[in-house]
Protein backbone atom coordinates (compact mmCIF):
# COMPACT_ATOMS: atom_id res chain seq x y z
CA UNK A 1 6.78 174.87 101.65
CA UNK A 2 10.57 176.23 101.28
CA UNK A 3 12.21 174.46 98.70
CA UNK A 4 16.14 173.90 97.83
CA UNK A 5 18.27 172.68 95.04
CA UNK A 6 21.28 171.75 96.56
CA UNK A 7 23.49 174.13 94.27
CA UNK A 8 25.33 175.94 96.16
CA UNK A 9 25.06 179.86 95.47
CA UNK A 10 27.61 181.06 98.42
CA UNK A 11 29.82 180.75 100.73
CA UNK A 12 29.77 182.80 104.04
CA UNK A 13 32.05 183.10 106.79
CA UNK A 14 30.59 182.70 110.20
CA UNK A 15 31.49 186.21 112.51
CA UNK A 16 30.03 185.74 115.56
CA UNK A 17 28.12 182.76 118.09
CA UNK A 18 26.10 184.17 120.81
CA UNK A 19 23.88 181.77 122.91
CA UNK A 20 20.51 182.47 124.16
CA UNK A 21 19.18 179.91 126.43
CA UNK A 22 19.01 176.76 124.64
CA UNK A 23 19.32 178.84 121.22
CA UNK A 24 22.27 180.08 119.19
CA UNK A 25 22.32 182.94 117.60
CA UNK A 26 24.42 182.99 114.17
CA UNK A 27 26.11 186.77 112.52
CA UNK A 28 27.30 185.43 109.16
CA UNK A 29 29.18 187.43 106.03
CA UNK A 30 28.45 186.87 102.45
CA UNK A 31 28.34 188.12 99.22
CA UNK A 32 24.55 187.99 98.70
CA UNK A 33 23.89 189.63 102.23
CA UNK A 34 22.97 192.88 100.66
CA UNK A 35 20.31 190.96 98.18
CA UNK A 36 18.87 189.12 101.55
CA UNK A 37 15.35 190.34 103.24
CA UNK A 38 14.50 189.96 106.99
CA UNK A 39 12.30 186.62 107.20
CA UNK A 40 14.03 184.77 104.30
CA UNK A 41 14.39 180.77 104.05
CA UNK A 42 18.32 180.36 103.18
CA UNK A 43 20.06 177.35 103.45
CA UNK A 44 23.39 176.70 105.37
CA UNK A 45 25.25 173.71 105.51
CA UNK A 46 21.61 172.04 104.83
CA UNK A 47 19.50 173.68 107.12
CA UNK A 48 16.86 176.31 106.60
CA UNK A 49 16.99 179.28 108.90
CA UNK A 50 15.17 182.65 108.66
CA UNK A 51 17.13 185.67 108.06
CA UNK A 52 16.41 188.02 111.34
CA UNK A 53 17.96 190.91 110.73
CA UNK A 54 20.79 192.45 107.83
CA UNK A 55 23.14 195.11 108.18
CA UNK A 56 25.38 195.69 105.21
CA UNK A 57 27.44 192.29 104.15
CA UNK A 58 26.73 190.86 107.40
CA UNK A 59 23.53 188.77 108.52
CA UNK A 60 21.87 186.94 111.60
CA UNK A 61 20.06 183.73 112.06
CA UNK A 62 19.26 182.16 114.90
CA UNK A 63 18.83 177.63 115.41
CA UNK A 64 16.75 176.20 118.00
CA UNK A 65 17.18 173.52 119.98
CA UNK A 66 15.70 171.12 117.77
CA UNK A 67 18.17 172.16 114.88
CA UNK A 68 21.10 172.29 117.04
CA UNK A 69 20.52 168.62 118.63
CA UNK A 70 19.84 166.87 114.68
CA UNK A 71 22.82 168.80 112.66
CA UNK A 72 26.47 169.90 113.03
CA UNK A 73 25.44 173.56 113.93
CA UNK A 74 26.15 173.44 117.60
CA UNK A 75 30.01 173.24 116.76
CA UNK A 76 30.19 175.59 114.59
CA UNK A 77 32.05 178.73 115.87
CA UNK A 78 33.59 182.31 113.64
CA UNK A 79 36.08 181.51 110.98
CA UNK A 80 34.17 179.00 110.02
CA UNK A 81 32.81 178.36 106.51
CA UNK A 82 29.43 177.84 105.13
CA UNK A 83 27.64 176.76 102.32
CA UNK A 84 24.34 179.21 101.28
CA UNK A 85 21.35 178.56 98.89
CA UNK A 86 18.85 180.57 98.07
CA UNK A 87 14.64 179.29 97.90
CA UNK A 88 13.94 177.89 94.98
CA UNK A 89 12.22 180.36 92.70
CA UNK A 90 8.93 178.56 90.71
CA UNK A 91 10.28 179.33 87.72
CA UNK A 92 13.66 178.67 87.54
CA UNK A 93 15.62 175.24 87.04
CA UNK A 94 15.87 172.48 89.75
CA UNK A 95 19.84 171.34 88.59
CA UNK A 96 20.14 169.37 91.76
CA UNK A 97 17.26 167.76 93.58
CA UNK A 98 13.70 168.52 95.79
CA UNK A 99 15.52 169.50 99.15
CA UNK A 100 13.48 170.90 101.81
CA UNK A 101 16.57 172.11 104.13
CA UNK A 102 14.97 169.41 106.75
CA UNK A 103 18.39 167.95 108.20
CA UNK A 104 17.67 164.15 108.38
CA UNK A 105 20.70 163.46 110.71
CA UNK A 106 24.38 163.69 110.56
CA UNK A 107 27.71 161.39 108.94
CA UNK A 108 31.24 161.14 109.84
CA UNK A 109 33.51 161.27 107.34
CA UNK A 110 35.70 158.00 107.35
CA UNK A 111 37.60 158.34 104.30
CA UNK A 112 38.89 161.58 101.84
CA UNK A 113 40.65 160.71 98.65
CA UNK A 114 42.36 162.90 96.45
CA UNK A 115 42.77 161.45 92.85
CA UNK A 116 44.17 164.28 91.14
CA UNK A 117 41.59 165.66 89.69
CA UNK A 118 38.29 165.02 91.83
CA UNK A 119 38.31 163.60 95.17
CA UNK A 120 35.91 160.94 96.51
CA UNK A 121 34.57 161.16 100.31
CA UNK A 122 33.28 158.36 102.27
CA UNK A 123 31.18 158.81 105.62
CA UNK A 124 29.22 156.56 107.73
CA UNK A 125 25.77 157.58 108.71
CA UNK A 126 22.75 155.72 111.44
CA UNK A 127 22.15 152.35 110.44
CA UNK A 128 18.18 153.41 111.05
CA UNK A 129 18.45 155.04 107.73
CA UNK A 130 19.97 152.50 105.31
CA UNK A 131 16.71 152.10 103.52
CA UNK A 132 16.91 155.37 101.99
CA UNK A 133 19.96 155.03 100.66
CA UNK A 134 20.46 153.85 97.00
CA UNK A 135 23.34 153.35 94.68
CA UNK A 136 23.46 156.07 92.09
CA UNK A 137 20.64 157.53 94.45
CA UNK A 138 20.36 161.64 95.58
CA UNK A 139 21.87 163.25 99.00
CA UNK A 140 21.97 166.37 100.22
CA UNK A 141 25.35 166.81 102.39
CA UNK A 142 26.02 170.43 104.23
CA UNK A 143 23.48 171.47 101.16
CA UNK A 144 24.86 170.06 98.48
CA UNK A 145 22.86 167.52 95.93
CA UNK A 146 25.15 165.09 95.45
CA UNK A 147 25.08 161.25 93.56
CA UNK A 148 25.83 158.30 96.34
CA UNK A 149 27.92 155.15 95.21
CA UNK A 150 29.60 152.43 97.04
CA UNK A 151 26.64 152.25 99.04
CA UNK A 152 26.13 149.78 102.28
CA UNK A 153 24.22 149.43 105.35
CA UNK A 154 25.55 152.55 107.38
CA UNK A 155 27.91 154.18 104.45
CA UNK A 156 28.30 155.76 101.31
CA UNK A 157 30.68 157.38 98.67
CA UNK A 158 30.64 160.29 97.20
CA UNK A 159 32.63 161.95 93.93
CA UNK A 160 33.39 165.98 94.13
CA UNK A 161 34.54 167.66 90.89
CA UNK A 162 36.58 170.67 91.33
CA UNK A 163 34.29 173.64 90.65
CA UNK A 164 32.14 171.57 93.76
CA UNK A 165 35.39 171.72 95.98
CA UNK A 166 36.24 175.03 94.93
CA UNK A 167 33.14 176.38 95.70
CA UNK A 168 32.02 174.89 98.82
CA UNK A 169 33.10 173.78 102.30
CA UNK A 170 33.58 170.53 101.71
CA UNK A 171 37.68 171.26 100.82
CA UNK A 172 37.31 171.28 104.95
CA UNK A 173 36.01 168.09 105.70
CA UNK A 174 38.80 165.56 106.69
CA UNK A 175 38.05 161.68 108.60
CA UNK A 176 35.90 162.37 111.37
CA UNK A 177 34.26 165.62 110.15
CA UNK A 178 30.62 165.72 110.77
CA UNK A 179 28.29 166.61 108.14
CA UNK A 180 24.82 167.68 107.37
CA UNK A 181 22.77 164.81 105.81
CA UNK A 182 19.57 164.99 103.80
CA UNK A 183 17.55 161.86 102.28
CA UNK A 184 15.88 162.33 98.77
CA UNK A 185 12.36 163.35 99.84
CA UNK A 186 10.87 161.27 97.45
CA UNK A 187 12.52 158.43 98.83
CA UNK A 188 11.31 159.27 101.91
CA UNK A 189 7.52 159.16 101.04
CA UNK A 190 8.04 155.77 99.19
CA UNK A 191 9.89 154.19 101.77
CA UNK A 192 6.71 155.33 104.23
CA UNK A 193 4.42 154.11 101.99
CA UNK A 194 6.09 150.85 101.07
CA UNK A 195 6.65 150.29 104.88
């Protein structure tokens, strides 16, 4: 099993979108290209997709159907930023939370605040997942772990410090941006269980 943090490690800049069929086909640039190998797990905006192929800075991953119809990657197009994690390695530190780069479904931003020194986002998400959603609880949004507040049946809040909106793409998500969304996985087996 492939296993995230929800740290972001970097951000790379999307070159080229190519379909084929009901695939899409992804040549992306970024500074830890060169340290990628061909049939990788790396994380973008959320989602884990397997490095096919590297040439210098520049790399190329390809999201099925499947992917494209549960997460934002079907709009994205080049110029466009995204955030990259590496596997988690055994023996290093888990500073976010167990992600598994599964995209649960997506939110729409509704609100962005700026309060002059962090900024707080609100989005709305599928009421069919309101159970696992708790206050103080873990998300993963476009790969990042982040802490939920304000939380009610459909929405949630969440509080970016500025090394987090420095270093990711979430400085480009404005009302009515969609986003990546990943449920705590533990949650997730409780809430089956329980149920």
């Amino acid at each position: 099993m492939t296993m995230f943090t929800g740290i972001i490690e970097a951000s790379g800049t999307i070159q080229s979108v190519s379909a084929h069929g009901s695939n899409r086909t992804f040549r992306i640039e970024s500074p830890i290209s060169g340290e990628l190998k061909v049939d990788q797990s790396l994380s973008h905006d959320g989602a884990c997709l397997t490095v096919e192929e590297v040439n210098g800075s520049i790399y190329q991953v390809t999201a099925i159907e499947e992917t494209l119809k549960k997460t934002n990657l079907g709009s994205w197009k080049a110029g466009d930023i995204v955030n990259l994690e590496r596997c988690l390695v055994i023996n290093g530190r888990l500073d976010g939370h167990i992600v598994q780069g599964h995209i649960d479904t997506i939110a729409t931003c509704v609100e962005r605040r700026d309060l002059e020194g962090s900024w707080e986002f609100s989005f709305e998400f599928p009421k069919a997942f309101s159970h696992l959603v708790i206050e103080k609880g873990s998300i993963c949004l476009n790969g990042i772990s982040l802490t939920l507040f304000n939380v009610r049946k459909k929405r949630f809040s969440v509080a970016i410090i500025p090394y987090t909106f420095e270093h990711t793409n979430i400085r480009n998500i404005f009302p009515e941006s969609i986003a990546n969304l990943e449920f705590d996985m533990i949650g997730k087996y409780v809430a089956k269980l329980v149920r």
